[in-house]
Structures are given as structure tokens and as C-alpha cells.
Protein backbone atom coordinates (compact mmCIF):
# COMPACT_ATOMS: atom_id res chain seq x y z
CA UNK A 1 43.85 6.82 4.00
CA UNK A 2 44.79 6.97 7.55
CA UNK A 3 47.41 8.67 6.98
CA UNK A 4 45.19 11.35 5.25
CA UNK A 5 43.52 11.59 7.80
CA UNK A 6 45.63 11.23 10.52
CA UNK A 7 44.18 8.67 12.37
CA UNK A 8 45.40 5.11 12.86
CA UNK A 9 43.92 1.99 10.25
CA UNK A 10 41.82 0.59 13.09
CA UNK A 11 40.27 4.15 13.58
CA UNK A 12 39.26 3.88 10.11
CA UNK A 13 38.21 0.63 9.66
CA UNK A 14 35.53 1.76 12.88
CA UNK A 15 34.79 4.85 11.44
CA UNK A 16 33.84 2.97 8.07
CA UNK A 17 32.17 0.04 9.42
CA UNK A 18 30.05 1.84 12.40
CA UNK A 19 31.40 -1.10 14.85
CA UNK A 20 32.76 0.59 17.37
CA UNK A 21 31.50 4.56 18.27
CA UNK A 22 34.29 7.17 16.70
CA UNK A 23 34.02 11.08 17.62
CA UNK A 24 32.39 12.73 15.19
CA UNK A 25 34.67 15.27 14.11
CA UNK A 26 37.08 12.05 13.58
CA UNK A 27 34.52 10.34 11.21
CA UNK A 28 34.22 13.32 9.29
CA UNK A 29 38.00 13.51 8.99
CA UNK A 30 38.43 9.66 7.57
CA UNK A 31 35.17 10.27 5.32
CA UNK A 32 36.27 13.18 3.89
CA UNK A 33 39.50 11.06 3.52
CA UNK A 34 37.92 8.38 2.12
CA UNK A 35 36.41 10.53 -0.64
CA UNK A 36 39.40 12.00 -1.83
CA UNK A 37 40.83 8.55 -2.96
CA UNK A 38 37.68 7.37 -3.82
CA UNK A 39 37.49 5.00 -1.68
CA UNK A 40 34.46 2.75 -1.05
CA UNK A 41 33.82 0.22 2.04
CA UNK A 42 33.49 -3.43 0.11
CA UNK A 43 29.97 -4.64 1.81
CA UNK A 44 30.95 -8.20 0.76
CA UNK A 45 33.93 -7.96 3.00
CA UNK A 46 31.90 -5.82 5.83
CA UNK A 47 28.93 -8.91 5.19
CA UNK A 48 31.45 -11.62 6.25
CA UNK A 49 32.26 -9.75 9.73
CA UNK A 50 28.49 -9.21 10.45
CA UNK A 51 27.43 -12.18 9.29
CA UNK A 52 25.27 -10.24 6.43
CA UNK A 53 24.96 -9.15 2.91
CA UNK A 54 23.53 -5.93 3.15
CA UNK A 55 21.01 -7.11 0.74
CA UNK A 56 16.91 -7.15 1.09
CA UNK A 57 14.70 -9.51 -0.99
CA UNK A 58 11.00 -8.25 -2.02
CA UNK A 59 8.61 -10.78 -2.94
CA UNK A 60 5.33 -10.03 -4.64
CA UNK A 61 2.42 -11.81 -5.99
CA UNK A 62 1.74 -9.27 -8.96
CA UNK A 63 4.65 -7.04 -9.57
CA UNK A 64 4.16 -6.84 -13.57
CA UNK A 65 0.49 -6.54 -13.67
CA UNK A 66 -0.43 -4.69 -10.91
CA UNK A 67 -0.20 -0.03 -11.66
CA UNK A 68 0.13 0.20 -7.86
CA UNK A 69 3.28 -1.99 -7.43
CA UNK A 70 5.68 0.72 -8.60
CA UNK A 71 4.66 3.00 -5.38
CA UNK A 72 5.35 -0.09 -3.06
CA UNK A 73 8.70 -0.57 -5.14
CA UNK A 74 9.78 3.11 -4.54
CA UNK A 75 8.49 3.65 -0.99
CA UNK A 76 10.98 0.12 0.01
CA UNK A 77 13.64 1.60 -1.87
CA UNK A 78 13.60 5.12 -0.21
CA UNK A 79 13.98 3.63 3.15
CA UNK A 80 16.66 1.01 2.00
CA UNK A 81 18.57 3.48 0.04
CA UNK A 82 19.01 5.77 3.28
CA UNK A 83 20.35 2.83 5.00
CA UNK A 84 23.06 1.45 2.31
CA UNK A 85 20.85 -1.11 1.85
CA UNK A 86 20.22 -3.41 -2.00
CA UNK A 87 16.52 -4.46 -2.46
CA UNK A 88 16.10 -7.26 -4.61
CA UNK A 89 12.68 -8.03 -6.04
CA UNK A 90 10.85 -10.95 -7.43
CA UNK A 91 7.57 -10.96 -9.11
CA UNK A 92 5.78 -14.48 -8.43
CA UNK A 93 2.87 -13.79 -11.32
CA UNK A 94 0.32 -15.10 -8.86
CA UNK A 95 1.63 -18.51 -8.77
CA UNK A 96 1.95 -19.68 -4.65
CA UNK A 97 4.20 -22.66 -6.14
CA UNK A 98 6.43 -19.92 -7.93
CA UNK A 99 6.50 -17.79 -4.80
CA UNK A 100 7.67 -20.98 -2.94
CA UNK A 101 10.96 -21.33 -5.23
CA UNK A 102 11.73 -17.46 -5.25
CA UNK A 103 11.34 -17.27 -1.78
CA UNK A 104 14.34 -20.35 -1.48
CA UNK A 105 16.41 -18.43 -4.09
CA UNK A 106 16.58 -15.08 -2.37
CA UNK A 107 17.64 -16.94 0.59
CA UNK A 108 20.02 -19.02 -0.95
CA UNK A 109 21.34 -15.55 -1.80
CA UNK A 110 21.29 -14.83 2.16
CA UNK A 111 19.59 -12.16 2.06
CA UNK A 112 19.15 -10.17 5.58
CA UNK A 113 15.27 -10.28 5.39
CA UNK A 114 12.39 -10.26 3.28
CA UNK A 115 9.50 -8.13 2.80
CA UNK A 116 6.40 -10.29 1.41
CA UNK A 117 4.19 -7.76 -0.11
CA UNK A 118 0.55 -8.64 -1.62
CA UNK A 119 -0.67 -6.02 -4.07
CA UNK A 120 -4.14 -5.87 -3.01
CA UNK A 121 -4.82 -6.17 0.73
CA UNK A 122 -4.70 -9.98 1.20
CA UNK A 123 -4.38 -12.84 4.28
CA UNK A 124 -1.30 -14.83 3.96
CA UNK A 125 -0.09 -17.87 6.35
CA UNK A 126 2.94 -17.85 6.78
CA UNK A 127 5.62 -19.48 4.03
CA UNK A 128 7.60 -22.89 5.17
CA UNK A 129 10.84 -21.08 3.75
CA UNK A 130 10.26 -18.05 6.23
CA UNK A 131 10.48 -19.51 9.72
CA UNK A 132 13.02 -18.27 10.58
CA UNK A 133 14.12 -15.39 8.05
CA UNK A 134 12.73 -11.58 9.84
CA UNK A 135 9.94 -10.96 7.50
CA UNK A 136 7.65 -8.35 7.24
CA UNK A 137 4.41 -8.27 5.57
CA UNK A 138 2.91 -5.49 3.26
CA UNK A 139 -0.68 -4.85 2.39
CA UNK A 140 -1.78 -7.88 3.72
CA UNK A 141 -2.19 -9.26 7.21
CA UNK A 142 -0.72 -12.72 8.69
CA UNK A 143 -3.33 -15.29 9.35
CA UNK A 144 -2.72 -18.83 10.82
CA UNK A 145 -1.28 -18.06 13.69
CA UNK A 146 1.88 -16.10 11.97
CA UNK A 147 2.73 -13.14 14.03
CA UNK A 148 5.00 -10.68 12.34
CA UNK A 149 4.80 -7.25 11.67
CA UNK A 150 2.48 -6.04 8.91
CA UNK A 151 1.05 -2.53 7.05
CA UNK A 152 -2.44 -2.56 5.38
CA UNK A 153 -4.41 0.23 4.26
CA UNK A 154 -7.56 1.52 7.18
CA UNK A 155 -10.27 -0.18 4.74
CA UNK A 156 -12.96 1.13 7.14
CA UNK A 157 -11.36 4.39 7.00
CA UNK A 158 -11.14 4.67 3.29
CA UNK A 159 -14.97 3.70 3.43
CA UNK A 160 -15.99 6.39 6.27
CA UNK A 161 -13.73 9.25 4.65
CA UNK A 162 -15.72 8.45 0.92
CA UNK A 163 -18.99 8.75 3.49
CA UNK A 164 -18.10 11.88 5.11
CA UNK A 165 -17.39 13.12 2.06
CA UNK A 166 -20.84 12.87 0.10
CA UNK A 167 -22.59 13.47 3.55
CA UNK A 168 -21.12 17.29 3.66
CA UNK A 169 -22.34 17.63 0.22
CA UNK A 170 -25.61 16.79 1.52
CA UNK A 171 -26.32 13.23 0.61
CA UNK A 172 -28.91 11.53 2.51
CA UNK A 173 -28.94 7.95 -0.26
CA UNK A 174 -25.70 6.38 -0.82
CA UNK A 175 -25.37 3.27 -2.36
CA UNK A 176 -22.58 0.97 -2.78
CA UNK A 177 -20.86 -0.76 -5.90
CA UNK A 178 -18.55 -3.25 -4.32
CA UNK A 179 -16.94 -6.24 -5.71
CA UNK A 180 -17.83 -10.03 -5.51
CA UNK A 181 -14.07 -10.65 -4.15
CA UNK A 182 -13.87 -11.90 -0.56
CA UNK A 183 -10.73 -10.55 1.45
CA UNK A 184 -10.05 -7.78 3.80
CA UNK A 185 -10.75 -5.00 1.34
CA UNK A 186 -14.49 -6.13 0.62
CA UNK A 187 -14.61 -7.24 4.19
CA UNK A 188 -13.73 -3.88 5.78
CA UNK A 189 -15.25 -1.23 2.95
CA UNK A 190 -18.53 -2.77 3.12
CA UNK A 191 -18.09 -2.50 7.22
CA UNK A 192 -16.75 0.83 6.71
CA UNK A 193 -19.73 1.94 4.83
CA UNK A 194 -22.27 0.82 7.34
CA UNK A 195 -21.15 1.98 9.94
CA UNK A 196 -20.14 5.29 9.16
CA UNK A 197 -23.86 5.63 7.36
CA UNK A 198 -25.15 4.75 10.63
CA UNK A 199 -22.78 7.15 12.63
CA UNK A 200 -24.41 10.03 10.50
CA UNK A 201 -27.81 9.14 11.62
CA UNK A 202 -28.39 7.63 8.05
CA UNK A 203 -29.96 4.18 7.20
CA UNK A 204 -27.02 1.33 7.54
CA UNK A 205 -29.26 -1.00 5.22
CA UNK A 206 -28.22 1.28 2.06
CA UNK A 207 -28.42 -0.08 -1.58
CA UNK A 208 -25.19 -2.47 -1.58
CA UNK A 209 -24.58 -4.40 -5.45
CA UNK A 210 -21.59 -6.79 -6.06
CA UNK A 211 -20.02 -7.60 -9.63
CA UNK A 212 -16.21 -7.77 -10.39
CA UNK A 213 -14.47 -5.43 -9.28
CA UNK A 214 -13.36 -3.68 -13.29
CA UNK A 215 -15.29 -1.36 -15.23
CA UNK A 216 -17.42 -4.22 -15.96
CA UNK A 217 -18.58 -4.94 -12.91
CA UNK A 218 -19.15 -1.07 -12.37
CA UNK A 219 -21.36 -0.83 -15.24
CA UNK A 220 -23.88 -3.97 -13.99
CA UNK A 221 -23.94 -2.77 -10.20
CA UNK A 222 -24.16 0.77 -11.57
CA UNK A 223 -27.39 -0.25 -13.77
CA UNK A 224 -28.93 -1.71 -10.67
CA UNK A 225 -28.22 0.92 -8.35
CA UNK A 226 -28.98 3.76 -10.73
CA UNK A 227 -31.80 2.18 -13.13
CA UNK A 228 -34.82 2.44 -10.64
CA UNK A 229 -37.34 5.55 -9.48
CA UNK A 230 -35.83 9.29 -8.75
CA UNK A 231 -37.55 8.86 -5.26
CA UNK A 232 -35.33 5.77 -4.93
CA UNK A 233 -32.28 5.92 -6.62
CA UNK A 234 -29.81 6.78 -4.83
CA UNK A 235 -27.62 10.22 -5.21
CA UNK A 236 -24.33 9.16 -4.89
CA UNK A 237 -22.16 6.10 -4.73
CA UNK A 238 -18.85 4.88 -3.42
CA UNK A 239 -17.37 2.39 -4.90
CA UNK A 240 -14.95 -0.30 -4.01
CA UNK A 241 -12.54 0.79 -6.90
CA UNK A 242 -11.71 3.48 -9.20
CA UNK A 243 -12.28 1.16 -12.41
CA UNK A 244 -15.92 -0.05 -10.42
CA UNK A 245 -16.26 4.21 -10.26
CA UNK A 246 -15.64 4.39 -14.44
CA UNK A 247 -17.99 1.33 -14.77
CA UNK A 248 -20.65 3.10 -12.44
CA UNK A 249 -20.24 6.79 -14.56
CA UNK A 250 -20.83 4.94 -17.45
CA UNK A 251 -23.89 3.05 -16.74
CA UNK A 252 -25.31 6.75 -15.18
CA UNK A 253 -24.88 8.24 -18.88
CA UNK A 254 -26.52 5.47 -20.32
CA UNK A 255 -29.36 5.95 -18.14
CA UNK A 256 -28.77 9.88 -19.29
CA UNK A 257 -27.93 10.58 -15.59
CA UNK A 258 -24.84 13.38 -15.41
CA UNK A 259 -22.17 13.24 -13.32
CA UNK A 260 -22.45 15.02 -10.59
CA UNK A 261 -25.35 16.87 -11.26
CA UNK A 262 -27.93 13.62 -10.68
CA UNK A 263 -25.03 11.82 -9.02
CA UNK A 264 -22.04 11.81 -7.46
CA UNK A 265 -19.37 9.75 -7.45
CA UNK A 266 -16.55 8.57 -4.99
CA UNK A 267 -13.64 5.74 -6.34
CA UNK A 268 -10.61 3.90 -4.31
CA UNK A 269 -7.29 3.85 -5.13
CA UNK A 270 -6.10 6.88 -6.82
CA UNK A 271 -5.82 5.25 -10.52
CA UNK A 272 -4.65 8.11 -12.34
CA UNK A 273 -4.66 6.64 -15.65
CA UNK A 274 -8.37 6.13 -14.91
CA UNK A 275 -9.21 8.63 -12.08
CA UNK A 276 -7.87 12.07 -13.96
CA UNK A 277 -8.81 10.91 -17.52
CA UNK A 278 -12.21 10.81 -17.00
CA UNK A 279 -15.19 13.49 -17.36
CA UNK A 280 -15.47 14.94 -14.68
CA UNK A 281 -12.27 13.99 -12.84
CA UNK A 282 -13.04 11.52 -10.23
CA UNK A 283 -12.69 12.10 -6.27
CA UNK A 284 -11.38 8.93 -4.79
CA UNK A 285 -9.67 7.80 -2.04
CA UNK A 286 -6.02 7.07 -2.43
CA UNK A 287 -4.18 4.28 -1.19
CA UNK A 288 -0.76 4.51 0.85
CA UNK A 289 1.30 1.77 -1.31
CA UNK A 290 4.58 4.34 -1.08
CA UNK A 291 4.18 4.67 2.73
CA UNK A 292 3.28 0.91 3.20
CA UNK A 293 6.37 -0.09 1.59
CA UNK A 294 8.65 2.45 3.39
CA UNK A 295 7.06 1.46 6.69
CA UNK A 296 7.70 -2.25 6.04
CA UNK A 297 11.52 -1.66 5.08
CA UNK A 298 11.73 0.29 7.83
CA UNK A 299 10.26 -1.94 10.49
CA UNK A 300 12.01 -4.93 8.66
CA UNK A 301 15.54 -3.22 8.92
CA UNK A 302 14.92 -2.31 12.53
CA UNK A 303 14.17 -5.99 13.02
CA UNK A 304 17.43 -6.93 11.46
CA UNK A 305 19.24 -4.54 13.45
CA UNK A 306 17.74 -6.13 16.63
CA UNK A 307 15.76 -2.83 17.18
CA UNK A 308 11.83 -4.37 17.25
CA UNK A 309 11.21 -7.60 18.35
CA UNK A 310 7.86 -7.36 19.59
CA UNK A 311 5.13 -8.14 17.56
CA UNK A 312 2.26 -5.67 17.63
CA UNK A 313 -1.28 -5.77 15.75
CA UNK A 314 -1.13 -4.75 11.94
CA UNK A 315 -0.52 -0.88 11.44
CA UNK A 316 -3.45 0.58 9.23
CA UNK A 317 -2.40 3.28 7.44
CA UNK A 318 -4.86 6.38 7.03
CA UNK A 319 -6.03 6.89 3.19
CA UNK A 320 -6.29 10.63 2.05
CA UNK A 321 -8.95 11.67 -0.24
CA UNK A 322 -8.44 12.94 -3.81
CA UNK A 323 -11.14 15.50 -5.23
CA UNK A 324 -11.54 15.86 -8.32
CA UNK A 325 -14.78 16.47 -10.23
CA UNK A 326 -17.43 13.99 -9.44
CA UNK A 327 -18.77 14.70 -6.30
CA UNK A 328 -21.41 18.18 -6.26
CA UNK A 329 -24.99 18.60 -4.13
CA UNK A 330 -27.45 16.17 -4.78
CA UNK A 331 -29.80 16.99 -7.26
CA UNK A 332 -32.86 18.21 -4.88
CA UNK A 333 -30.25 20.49 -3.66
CA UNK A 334 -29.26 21.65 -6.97
């Protein structure tokens, strides 16, 4: 090869390797070189010289069950791809105890890093097998003391853009169908809502109903918002969820309320198996699980490389909403 490209075997083995800084025109010879053979650099061999593997480990709570986690997945492997980097993932099912013996095996397979990613925005402490592993944490925030760099979705931003929204189509009452689930999602929605109600000279004590957070749950916090006097019912609702949203259309045909004639509608998450399927389509906030996981195997190979070492506060990532069919006037305006 360096004959090919006429360059001595330690010019090559620097141009390969990125080691030691080679003129570009140079590289480009021994690639070009190196293509022709069809030759590839063996990363085991490159691992033992830089003390690494060139391999990432992603460790989830709810891989399998969760429609979200393939964005996360993808948006990881972008960023690692474009670096030569192998992501290796593990699904932990839920089970802490689980994620405790995954977390040993991916580093008994000394891998560089590890992203820990939470498929709904969580809290986590931080793991006895991670002290001293770089780590970086998506959709969820470290707690505990932990300080390492973290992505999570704005939640008060998802709630203020779903408020803006109904409040240009002229809705003075908006409720909200939330979920009985504690965390930073419930947490920072409900705050969300209030505030931006109050920032658009509306009342911040608004109609709020809890339930579980599936269709469900929609349906029961949907009867109680919905199933009460025209002068008090409210005209449109944002809900903590896009299966909450289904639950809440429902129970507004049952009461023979249409959609979004006598009320409008906003959803989280972006669902599409749920959010385009149903009649009419419904506008919803989506969340950034491809850009959270890009951002956290970017940060986390940056922190490998020795780039970051500073710790800042969490990034929030801005939410972008979705329309679709289930937001219109309210009905005095119709």
C-alpha cells in the first residue's frame, strides 16, 4: 500500500489511524490506496494502541415496548456511524436489577462509554457500575448528586406551544387531561400549562383531571372535563399524551360533542399509529427522541475524545408542533 501510494509504511499507518496530522493531499493518496486493495484499518488492533474498542453501549429501560425507542436508536446511530463508531444496545425490560447486570456486561466488553437512555423523561441516580465509565444520559435528568451531561425534552415548552396554539384559534377555556404519573413530564406539562395560560392573560386555575396516562385514562378525564354545562365546559384540551388525546376524542363523541367543531384537541408525542389514524387527524406536539439520541452520542463521543469535560445543566430540547385536524375556532366563534 505504501508503495501505491508512494509514501513510506509509517505515513500510512498515520494517515489510517489519525495519530499523528498527515497533509491532506497525502491522506487522500494512501486512502485512495487503501481502497484499491481493499484494505480496511483492523479497529481491534487500532483499540489496543488507544487503549479502546471503538465500541458504544446503549442501555435502556424499555427498548421492546416502547414505539418511540426506534427514533432514539437511529438518532445514536447517525452520530456514531459518522464517527466509525459500533453502538451496542441492551434493553433492560424495566427491571433496575437487570439494568445492573447489563450495565457490568457491556463493560466487561470495554466499551468506550455508555449512553443510559430512559424512554419517557425520567430521574435516575447514578448506577454503582458507572463511576467511572463517561456516561451520558438521555431523556432523563441525573438526580442524587450525579452530574453528567443529559438531553430531555422542554416539557414546559411542549405545554406553552399546545397553549399558544388553541389561544390563536381563539380559545379562552382550556382544560387539561394529564396523567396520574409523577416525574418530570407531569411535573413540567402541568407547569407549562399554567403558566403559559397565565402569560395570555387567561385563568391559571383551568380545569386540570388526572387518570393513566392510555386511552383509558383519556376517556375518564375526558368525561369529566367535557360532561358538564356549555357555559362551563371547556373548548379545547391538551393533553399529556397522544393516547390520553384518543381517550379524550372518544369520550367527546360519546357525549355527541365533534371534534373540532365543539372542541379541539391538542396530543404529545407524535404517535403516528395513533395521531394520523384518527378522525380528524390529531395536532400534537412531537417529541425530539432522534435529536436526543444524536445529541447524547455526540456529547458522549466528545467526552471520550477528551473534548467536554465540563458539566453543564441538562439541554432541553425544543418540541415542534404537528397539525393535523383537531384543532378549529371554538364553537361561539364558529
Amino acid at each position: 500500500m505504501a508503495a501505491l501510494a508512494g509514501v513510506s509504511p509509517t505515513t500510512v499507518s498515520h494517515a489510517l489511524s489519525g495519530t499523528r496530522t498527515v497533509r491532506a493531499e497525502t491522506r487522500d493518496r494512501v486512502v485512495r490506496a487503501a481502497a484499491d486493495l481493499g484494505y480496511s484499518p483492523n479497529r481491534l488492533a487500532s483499540g489496543l494502541r488507544l487503549r479502546r474498542t471503538g465500541v458504544v453501549g446503549l442501555a435502556s429501560d424499555r427498548i421492546a415496548m416502547t414505539p418511540f425507542a426506534g427514533r432514539i436508536v437511529q438518532g445514536a446511530q447517525e452520530a456514531a456511524r459518522e464517527r466509525g463508531i459500533v453502538l451496542m444496545t441492551v434493553d433492560a425490560e424495566g427491571d433496575p436489577q437487570l439494568e445492573d447486570a447489563q450495565l457490568h456486561a457491556l463493560l466487561d466488553h470495554r466499551v468506550d462509554g455508555i449512553l443510559l437512555a430512559r424512554m419517557s423523561h425520567d430521574e435516575v441516580t447514578r448506577p454503582s457500575a458507572l463511576a467511572e465509565t463517561p456516561t451520558v444520559l438521555v431523556d432523563a435528568v441525573p438526580v442524587g448528586g450525579w452530574r453528567v451531561p443529559a438531553v430531555a425534552p422542554d416539557e414546559h415548552g411542549i405545554a406553552a406551544t399546545a397553549v399558544a396554539r388553541l389561544v390563536a384559534a381563539g380559545h379562552r377555556r382550556i382544560g387539561f387531561a394529564t396523567t396520574i404519573d409523577e416525574g418530570p413530564a407531569s411535573r413540567g406539562r402541568e407547569q407549562g400549562f399554567r403558566t403559559a395560560l397565565q402569560e395570555a392573560g387567561l385563568d391559571g386555575r383551568a380545569p386540570v383531571e388526572r387518570a393513566s396516562s392510555d386511552a383509558a385514562g383519556g376517556r375518564s378525564a375526558g368525561r369529566r372535563l367535557l360532561d358538564v354545562a356549555a357555559a362551563e365546559r371547556p373548548t379545547a384540551v391538551f393533553c399529556f399524551n397522544d393516547q390520553v388525546a384518543m381517550g379524550v376524542m372518544q369520550a367527546a363523541s360519546a357525549l355527541g360533542l365533534e371534534v373540532p367543531r365543539d372542541c379541539s384537541i391538542v396530543g404529545v408525542d407524535d404517535l403516528e399509529i395513533v395521531a394520523a389514524a384518527l378522525v380528524p387527524g390529531l395536532t400534537t406536539v412531537a417529541l425530539p427522541h432522534r435529536e436526543m439520541g444524536r445529541w447524547g452520542m455526540s456529547t458522549l463521543l466528545d467526552r471520550i475524545d477528551g473534548a467536554v469535560t465540563d458539566v453543564a445543566e441538562p439541554v432541553l430540547l425544543a418540541c415542534a408542533l404537528i397539525e393535523r385536524g383537531s384543532v378549529g375556532p371554538p364553537p361561539s366563534a364558529g
